[in-house]
C-alpha atoms as a PDB file:
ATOM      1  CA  UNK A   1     -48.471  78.030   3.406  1.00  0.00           C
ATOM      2  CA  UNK A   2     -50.414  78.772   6.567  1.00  0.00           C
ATOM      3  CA  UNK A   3     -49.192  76.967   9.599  1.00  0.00           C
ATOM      4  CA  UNK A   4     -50.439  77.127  13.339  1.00  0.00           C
ATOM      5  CA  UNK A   5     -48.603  79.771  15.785  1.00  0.00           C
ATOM      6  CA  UNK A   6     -48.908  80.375  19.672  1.00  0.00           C
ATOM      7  CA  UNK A   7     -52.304  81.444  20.829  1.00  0.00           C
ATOM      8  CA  UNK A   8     -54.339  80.136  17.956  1.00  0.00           C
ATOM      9  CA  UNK A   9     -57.427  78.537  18.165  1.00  0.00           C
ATOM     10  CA  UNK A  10     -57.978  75.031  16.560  1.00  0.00           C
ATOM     11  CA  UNK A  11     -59.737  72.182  15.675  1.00  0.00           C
ATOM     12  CA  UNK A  12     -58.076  68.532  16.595  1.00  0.00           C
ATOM     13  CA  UNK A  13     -59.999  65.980  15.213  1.00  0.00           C
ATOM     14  CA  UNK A  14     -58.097  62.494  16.832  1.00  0.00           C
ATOM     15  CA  UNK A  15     -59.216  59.459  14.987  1.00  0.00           C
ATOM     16  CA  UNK A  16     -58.609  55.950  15.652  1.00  0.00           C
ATOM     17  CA  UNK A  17     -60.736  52.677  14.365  1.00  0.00           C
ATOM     18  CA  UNK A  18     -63.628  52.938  16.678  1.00  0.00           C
ATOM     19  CA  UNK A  19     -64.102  56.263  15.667  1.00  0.00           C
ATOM     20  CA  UNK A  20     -63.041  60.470  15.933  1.00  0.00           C
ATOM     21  CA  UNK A  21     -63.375  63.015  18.537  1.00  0.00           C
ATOM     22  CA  UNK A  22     -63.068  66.798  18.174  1.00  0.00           C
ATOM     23  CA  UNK A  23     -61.006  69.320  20.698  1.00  0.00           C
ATOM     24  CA  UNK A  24     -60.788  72.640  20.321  1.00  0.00           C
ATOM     25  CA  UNK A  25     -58.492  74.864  22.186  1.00  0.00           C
ATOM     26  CA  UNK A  26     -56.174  77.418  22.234  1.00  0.00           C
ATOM     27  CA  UNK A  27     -52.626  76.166  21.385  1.00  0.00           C
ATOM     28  CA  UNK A  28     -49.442  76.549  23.679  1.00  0.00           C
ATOM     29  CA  UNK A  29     -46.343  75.777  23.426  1.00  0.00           C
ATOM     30  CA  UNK A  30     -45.881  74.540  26.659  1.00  0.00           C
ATOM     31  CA  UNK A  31     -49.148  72.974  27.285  1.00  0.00           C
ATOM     32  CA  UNK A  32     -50.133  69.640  27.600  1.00  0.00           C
ATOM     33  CA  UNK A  33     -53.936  68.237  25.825  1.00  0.00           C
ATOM     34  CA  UNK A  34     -55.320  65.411  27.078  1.00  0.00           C
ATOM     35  CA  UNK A  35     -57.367  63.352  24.427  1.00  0.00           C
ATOM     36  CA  UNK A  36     -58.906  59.720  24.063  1.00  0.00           C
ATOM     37  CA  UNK A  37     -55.789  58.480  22.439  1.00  0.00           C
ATOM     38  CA  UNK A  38     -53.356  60.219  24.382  1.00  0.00           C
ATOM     39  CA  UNK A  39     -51.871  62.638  25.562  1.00  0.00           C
ATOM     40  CA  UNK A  40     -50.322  65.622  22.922  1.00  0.00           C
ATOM     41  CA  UNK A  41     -47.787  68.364  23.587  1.00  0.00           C
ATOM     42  CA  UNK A  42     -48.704  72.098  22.019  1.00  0.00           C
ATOM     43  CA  UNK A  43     -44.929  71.942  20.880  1.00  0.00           C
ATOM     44  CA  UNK A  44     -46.017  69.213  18.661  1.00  0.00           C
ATOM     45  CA  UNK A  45     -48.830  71.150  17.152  1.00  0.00           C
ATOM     46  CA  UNK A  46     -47.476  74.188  17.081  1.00  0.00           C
ATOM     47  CA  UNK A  47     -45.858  75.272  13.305  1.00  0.00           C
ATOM     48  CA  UNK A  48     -47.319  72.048  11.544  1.00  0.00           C
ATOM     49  CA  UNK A  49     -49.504  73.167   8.384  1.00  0.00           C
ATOM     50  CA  UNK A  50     -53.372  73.181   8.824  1.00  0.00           C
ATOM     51  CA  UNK A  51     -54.773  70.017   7.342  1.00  0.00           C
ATOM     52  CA  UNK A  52     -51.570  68.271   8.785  1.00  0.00           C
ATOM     53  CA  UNK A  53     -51.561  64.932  10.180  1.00  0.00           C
ATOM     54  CA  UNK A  54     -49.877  64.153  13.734  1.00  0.00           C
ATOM     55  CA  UNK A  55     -49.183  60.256  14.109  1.00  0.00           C
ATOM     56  CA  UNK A  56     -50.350  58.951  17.362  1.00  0.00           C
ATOM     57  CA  UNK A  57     -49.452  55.220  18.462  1.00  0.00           C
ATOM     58  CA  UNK A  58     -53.037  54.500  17.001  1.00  0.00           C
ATOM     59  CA  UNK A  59     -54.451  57.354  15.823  1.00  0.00           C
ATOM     60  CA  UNK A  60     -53.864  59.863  14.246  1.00  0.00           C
ATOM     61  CA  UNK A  61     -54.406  63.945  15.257  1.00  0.00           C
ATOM     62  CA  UNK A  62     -55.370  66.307  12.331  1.00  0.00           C
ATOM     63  CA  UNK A  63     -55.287  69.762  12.875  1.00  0.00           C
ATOM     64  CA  UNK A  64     -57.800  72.168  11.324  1.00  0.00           C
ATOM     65  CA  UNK A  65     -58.188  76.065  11.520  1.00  0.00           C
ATOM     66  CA  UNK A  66     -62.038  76.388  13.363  1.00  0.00           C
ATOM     67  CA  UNK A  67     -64.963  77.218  10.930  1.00  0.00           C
ATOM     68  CA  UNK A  68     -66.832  80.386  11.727  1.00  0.00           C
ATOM     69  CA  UNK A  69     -69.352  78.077  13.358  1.00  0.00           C
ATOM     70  CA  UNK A  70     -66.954  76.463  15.609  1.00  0.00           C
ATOM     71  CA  UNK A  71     -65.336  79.480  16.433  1.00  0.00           C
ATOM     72  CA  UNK A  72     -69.039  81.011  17.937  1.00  0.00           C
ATOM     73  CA  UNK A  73     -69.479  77.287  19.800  1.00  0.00           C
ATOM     74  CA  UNK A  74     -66.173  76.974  21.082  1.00  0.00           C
ATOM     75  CA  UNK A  75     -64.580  80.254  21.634  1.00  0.00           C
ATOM     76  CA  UNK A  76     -66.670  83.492  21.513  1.00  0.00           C
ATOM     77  CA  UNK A  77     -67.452  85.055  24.468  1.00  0.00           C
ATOM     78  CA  UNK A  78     -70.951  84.835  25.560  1.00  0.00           C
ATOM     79  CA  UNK A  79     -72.376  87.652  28.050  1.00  0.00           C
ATOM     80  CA  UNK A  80     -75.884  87.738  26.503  1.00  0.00           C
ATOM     81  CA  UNK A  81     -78.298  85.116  25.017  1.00  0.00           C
ATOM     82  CA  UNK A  82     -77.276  84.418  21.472  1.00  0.00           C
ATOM     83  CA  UNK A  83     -78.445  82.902  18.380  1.00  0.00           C
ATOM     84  CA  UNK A  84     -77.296  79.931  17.136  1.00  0.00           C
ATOM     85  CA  UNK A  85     -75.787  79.034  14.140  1.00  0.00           C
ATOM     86  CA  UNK A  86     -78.690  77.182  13.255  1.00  0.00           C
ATOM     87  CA  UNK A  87     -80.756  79.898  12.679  1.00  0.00           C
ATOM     88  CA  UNK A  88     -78.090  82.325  11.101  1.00  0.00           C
ATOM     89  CA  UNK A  89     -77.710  80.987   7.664  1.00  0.00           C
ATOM     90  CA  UNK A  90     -81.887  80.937   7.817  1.00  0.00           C
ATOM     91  CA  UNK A  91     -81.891  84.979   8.512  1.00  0.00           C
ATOM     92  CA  UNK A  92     -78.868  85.701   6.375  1.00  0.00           C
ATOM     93  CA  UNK A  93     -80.681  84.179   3.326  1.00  0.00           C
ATOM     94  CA  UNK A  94     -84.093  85.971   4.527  1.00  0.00           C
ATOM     95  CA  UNK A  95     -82.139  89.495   3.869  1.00  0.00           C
ATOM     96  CA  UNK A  96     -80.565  88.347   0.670  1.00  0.00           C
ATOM     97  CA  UNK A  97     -77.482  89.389   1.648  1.00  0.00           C
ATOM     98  CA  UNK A  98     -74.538  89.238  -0.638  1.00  0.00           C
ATOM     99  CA  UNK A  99     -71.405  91.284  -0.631  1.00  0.00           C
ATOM    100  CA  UNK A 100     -71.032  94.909  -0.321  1.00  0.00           C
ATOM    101  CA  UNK A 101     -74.560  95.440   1.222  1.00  0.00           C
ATOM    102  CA  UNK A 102     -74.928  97.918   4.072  1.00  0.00           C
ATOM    103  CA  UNK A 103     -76.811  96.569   6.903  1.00  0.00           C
ATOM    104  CA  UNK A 104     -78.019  97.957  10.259  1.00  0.00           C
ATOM    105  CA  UNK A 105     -78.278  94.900  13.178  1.00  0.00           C
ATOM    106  CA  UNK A 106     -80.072  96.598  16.475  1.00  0.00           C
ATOM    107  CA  UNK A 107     -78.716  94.508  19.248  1.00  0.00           C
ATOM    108  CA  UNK A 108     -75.562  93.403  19.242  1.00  0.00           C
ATOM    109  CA  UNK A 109     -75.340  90.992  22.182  1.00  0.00           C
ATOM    110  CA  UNK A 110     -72.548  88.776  22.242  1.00  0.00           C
ATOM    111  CA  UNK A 111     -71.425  89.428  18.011  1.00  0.00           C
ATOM    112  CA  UNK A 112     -73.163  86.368  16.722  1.00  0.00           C
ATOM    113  CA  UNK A 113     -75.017  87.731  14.332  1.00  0.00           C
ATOM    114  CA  UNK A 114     -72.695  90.470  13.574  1.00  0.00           C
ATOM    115  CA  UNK A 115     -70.455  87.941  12.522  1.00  0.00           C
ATOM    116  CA  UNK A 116     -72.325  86.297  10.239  1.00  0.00           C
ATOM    117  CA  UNK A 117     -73.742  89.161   8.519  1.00  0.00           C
ATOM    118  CA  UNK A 118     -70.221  90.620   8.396  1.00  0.00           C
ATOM    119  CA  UNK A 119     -68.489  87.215   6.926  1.00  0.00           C
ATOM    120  CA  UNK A 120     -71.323  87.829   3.890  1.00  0.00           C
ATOM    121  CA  UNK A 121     -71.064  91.221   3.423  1.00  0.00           C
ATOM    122  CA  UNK A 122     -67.531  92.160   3.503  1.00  0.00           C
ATOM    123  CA  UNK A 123     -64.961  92.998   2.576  1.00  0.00           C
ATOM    124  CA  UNK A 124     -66.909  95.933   0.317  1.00  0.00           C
ATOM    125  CA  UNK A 125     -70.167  96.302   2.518  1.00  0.00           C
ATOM    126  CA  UNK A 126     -70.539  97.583   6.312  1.00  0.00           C
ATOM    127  CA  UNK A 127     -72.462  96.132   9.501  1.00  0.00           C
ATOM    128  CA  UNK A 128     -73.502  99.352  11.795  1.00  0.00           C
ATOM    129  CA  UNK A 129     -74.396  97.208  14.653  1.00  0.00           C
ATOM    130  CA  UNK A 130     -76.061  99.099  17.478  1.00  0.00           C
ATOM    131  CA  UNK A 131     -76.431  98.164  21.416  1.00  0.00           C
ATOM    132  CA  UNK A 132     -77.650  99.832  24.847  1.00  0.00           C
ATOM    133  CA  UNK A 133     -74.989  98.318  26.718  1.00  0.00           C
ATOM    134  CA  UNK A 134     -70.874  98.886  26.379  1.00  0.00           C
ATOM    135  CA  UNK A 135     -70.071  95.692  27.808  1.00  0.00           C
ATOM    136  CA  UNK A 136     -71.868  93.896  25.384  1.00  0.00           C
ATOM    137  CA  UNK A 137     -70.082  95.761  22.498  1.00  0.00           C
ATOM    138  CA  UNK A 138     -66.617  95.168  24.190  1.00  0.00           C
ATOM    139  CA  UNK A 139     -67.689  91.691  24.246  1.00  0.00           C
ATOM    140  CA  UNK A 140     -68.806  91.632  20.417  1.00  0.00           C
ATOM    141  CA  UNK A 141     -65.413  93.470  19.414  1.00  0.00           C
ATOM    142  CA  UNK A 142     -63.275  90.931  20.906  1.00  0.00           C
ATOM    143  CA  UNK A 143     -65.585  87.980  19.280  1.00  0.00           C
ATOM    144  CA  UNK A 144     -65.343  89.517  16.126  1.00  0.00           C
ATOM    145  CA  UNK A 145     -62.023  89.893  15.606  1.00  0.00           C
ATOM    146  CA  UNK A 146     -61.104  86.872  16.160  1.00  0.00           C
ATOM    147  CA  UNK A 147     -63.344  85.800  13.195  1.00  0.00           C
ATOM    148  CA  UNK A 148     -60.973  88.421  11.435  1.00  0.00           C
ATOM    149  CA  UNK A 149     -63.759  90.221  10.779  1.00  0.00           C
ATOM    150  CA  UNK A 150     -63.739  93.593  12.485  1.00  0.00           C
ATOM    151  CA  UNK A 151     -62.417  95.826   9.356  1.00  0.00           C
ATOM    152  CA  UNK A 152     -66.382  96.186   8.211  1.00  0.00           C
ATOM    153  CA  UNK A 153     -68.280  96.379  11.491  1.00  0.00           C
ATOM    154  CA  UNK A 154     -68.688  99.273  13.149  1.00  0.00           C
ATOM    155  CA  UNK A 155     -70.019  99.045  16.621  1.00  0.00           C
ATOM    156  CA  UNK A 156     -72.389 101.936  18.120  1.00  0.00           C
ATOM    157  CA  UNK A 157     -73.418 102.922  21.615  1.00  0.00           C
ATOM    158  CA  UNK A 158     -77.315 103.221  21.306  1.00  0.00           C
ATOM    159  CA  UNK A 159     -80.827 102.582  21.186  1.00  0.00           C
ATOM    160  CA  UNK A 160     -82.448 102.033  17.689  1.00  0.00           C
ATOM    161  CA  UNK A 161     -85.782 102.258  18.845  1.00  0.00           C
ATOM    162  CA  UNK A 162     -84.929 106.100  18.933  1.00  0.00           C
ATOM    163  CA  UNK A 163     -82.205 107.061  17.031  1.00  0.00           C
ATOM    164  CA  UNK A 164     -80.594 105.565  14.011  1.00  0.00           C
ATOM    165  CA  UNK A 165     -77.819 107.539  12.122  1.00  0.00           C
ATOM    166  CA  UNK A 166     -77.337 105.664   8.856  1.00  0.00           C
ATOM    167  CA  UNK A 167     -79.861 106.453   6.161  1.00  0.00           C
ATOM    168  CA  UNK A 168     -80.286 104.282   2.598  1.00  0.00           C
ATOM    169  CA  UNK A 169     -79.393 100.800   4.338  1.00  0.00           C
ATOM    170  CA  UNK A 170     -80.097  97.520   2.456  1.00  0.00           C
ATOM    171  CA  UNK A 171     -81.230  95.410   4.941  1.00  0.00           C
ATOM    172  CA  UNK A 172     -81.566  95.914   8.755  1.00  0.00           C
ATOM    173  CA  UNK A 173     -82.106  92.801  11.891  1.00  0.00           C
ATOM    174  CA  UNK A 174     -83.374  93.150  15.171  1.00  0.00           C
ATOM    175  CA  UNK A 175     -82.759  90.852  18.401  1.00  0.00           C
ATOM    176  CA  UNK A 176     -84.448  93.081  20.447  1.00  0.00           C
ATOM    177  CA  UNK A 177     -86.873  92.019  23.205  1.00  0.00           C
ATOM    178  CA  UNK A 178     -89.354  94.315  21.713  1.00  0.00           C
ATOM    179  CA  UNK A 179     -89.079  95.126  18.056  1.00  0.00           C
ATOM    180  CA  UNK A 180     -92.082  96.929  17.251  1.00  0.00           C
ATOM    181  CA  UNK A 181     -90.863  99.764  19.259  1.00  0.00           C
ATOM    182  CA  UNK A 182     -87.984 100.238  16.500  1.00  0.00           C
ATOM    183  CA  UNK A 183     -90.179 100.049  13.333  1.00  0.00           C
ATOM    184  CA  UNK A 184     -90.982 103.638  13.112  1.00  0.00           C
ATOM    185  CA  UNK A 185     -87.073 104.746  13.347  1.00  0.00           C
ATOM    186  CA  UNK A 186     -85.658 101.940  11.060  1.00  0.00           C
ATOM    187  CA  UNK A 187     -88.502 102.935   8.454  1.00  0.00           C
ATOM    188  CA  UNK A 188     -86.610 105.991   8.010  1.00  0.00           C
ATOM    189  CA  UNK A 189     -83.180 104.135   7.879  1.00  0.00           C
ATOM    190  CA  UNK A 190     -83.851 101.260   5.115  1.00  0.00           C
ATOM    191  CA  UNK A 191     -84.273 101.682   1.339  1.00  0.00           C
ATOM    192  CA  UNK A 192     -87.597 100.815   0.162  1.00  0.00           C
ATOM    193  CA  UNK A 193     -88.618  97.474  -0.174  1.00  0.00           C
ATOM    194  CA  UNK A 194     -86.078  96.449   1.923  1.00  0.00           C
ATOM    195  CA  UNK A 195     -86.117  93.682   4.510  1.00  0.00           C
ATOM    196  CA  UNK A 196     -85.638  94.067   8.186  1.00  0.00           C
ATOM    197  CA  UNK A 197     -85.638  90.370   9.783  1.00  0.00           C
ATOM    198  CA  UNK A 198     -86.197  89.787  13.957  1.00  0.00           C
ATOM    199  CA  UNK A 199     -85.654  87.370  16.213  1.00  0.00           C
ATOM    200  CA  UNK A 200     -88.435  86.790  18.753  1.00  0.00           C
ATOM    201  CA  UNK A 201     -87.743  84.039  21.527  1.00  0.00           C
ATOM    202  CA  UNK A 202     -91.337  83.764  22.789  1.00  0.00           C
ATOM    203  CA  UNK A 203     -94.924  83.528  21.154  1.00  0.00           C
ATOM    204  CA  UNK A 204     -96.108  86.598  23.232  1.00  0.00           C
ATOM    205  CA  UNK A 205     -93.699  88.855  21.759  1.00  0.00           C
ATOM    206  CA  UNK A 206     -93.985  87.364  18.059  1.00  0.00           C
ATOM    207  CA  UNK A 207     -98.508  88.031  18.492  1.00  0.00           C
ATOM    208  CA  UNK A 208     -97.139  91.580  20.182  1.00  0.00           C
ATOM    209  CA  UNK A 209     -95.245  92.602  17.313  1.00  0.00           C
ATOM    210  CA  UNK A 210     -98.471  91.566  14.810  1.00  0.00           C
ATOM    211  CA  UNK A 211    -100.547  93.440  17.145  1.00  0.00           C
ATOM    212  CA  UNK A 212     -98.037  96.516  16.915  1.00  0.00           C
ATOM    213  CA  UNK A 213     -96.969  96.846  13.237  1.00  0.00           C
ATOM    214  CA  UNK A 214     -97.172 100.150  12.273  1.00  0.00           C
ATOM    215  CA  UNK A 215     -98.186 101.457   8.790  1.00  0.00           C
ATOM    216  CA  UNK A 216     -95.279 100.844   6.136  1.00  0.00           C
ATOM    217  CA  UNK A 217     -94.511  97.239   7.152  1.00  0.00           C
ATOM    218  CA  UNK A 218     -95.677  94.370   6.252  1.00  0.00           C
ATOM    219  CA  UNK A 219     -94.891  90.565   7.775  1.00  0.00           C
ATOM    220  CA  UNK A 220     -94.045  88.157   4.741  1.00  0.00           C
ATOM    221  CA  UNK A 221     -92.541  84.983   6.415  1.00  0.00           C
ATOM    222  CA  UNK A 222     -92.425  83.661   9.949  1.00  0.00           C
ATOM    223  CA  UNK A 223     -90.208  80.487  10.688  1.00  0.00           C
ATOM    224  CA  UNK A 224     -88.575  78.794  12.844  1.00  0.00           C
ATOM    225  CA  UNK A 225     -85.642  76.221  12.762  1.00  0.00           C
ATOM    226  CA  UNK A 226     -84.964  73.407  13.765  1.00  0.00           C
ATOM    227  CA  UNK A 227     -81.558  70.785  13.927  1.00  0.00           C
ATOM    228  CA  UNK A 228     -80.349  67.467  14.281  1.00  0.00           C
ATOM    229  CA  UNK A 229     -77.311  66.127  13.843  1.00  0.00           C
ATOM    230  CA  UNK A 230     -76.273  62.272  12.363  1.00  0.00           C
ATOM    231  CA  UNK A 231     -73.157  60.140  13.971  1.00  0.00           C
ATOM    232  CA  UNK A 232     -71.470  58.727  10.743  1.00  0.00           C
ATOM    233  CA  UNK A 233     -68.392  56.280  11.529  1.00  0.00           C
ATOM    234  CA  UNK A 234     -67.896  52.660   9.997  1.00  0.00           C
ATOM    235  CA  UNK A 235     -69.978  51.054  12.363  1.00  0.00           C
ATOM    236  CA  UNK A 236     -73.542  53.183  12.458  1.00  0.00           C
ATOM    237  CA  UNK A 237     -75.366  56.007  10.972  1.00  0.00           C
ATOM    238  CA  UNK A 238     -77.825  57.454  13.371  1.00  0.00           C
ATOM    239  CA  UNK A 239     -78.949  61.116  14.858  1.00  0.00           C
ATOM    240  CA  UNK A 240     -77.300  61.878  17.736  1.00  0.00           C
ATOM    241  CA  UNK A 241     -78.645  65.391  18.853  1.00  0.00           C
ATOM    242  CA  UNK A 242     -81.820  67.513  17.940  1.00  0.00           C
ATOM    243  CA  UNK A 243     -81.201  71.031  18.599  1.00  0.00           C
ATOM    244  CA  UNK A 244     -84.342  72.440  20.877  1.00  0.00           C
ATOM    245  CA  UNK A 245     -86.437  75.413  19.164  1.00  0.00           C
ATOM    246  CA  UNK A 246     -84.625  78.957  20.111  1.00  0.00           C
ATOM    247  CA  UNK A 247     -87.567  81.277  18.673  1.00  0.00           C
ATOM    248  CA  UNK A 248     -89.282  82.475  15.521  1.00  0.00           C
ATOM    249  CA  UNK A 249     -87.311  84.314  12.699  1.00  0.00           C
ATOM    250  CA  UNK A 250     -89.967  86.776  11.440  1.00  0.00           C
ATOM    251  CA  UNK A 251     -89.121  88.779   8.065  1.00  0.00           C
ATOM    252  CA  UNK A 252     -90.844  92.088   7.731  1.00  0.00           C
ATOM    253  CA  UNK A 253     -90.595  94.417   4.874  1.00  0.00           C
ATOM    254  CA  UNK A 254     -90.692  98.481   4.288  1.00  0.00           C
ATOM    255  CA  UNK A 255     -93.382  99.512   2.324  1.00  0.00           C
ATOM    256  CA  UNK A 256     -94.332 103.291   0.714  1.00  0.00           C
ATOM    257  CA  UNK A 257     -96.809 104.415   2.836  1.00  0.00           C
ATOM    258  CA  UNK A 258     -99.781 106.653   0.757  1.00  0.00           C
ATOM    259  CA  UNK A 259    -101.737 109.188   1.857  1.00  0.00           C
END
């Protein structure tokens, strides 16, 4: 059975009558982790069972391994704009992506993404996720290993809205600030009928990329997302946060182009 050793990130939900509160942190032996019930030693924490409870004087301390979500909102790295978990299970089921697919991602940022794509697609499939800068894939590598992820995700130095190596690919994304310029190459990179789905923060860029679309794409579905989250103790039920709007999740599609 899995327990909790030095260095690991977790989730410490405390929990008393009035209510819970979540920490997350990395654990260490010698550290000490202040919460609204007390005060807890990493000694305590550390080799106790996930899904254990630690008694309190009143409360109680439950440790949990983080969630891919809580893992991007607590602990990735962020050098670069990202995009939210909100919108990721929204462009992962846009792609239809299911295990062992082959996927391109053009802009790799900070690994968000690539996470998510690569938590869907592996262990069987590949993410060949291309960006212009190095310290942005440094950045992604670290993130996405400590998803456990990194044994399908290959990270490349590069511009897709040029070059793309990978040919036959079953679904590609772009987070790009301006996608159009990378139709033409990924055209040649995708199977056809396949999906390539972008994410375009502003309204100029999403009419840009309708005035832009080159021949052999077409624009199927534009959306955008939107979140808000519900306190649930003993006492009340009621929202607590709306998440703002990030940008527009546009899905295009390769067609055959005929002469």
């Amino acid at each position: 059975m899995e327990v909790v050793v030095e260095g690991a990130p977790i989730a410490l939900v405390v929990r008393r009558a009035e209510g819970f509160r979540t920490y997350y942190f990395r654990v260490y032996r010698d550290n000490v982790y202040s919460t609204f019930a007390g005060i807890i030693r990493g000694d305590e924490i550390i080799d106790r069972r996930y899904g254990e409870a630690l008694e309190l004087p009143d409360a109680e301390a439950l440790i949990f391994k983080p969630t891919l979500r809580e893992l991007m909102e607590n602990f990735y790295e962020r050098p670069t704009q990202v995009i939210y978990p909100k919108d990721l299970g929204i462009i992962s089921l846009e792609a239809g992506l299911k295990p062992g697919m082959r996927v391109l991602e053009g802009g790799t940022g900070s690994g968000f993404l690539t996470s998510e794509i690569a938590r869907i697609v592996c262990p069987t499939g590949k993410v060949y996720s291309y960006d212009i800068r190095r310290e942005n894939l440094e950045a992604a590598r670290r993130n996405i290993k400590l998803a456990g992820l990194e044994e399908c995700v290959e990270l490349k130095l590069g511009d897709v809205k040029t070059q793309v190596e990978e040919k036959e690919l079953d679904a590609a994304f772009l987070d790009i600030p301006d996608p159009w310029e990378a139709l033409k190459t990924l055209w040649n990179t995708l199977k056809n009928g396949a999906p390539l789905i972008a994410f375009i923060p502003t309204i100029n860029q999403l009419t840009k990329l309708t005035e832009n679309l080159p021949k052999g794409w077409i624009i199927t579905r534009t959306v955008e997302t939107l979140e808000r989250e519900i306190e649930t103790t003993k006492e009340t039920t009621r929202p607590t946060r709306t998440s703002p709007f990030t940008g527009y999740i546009v899905t295009l599609r390769k067609i055959l182009i005929t002469t």
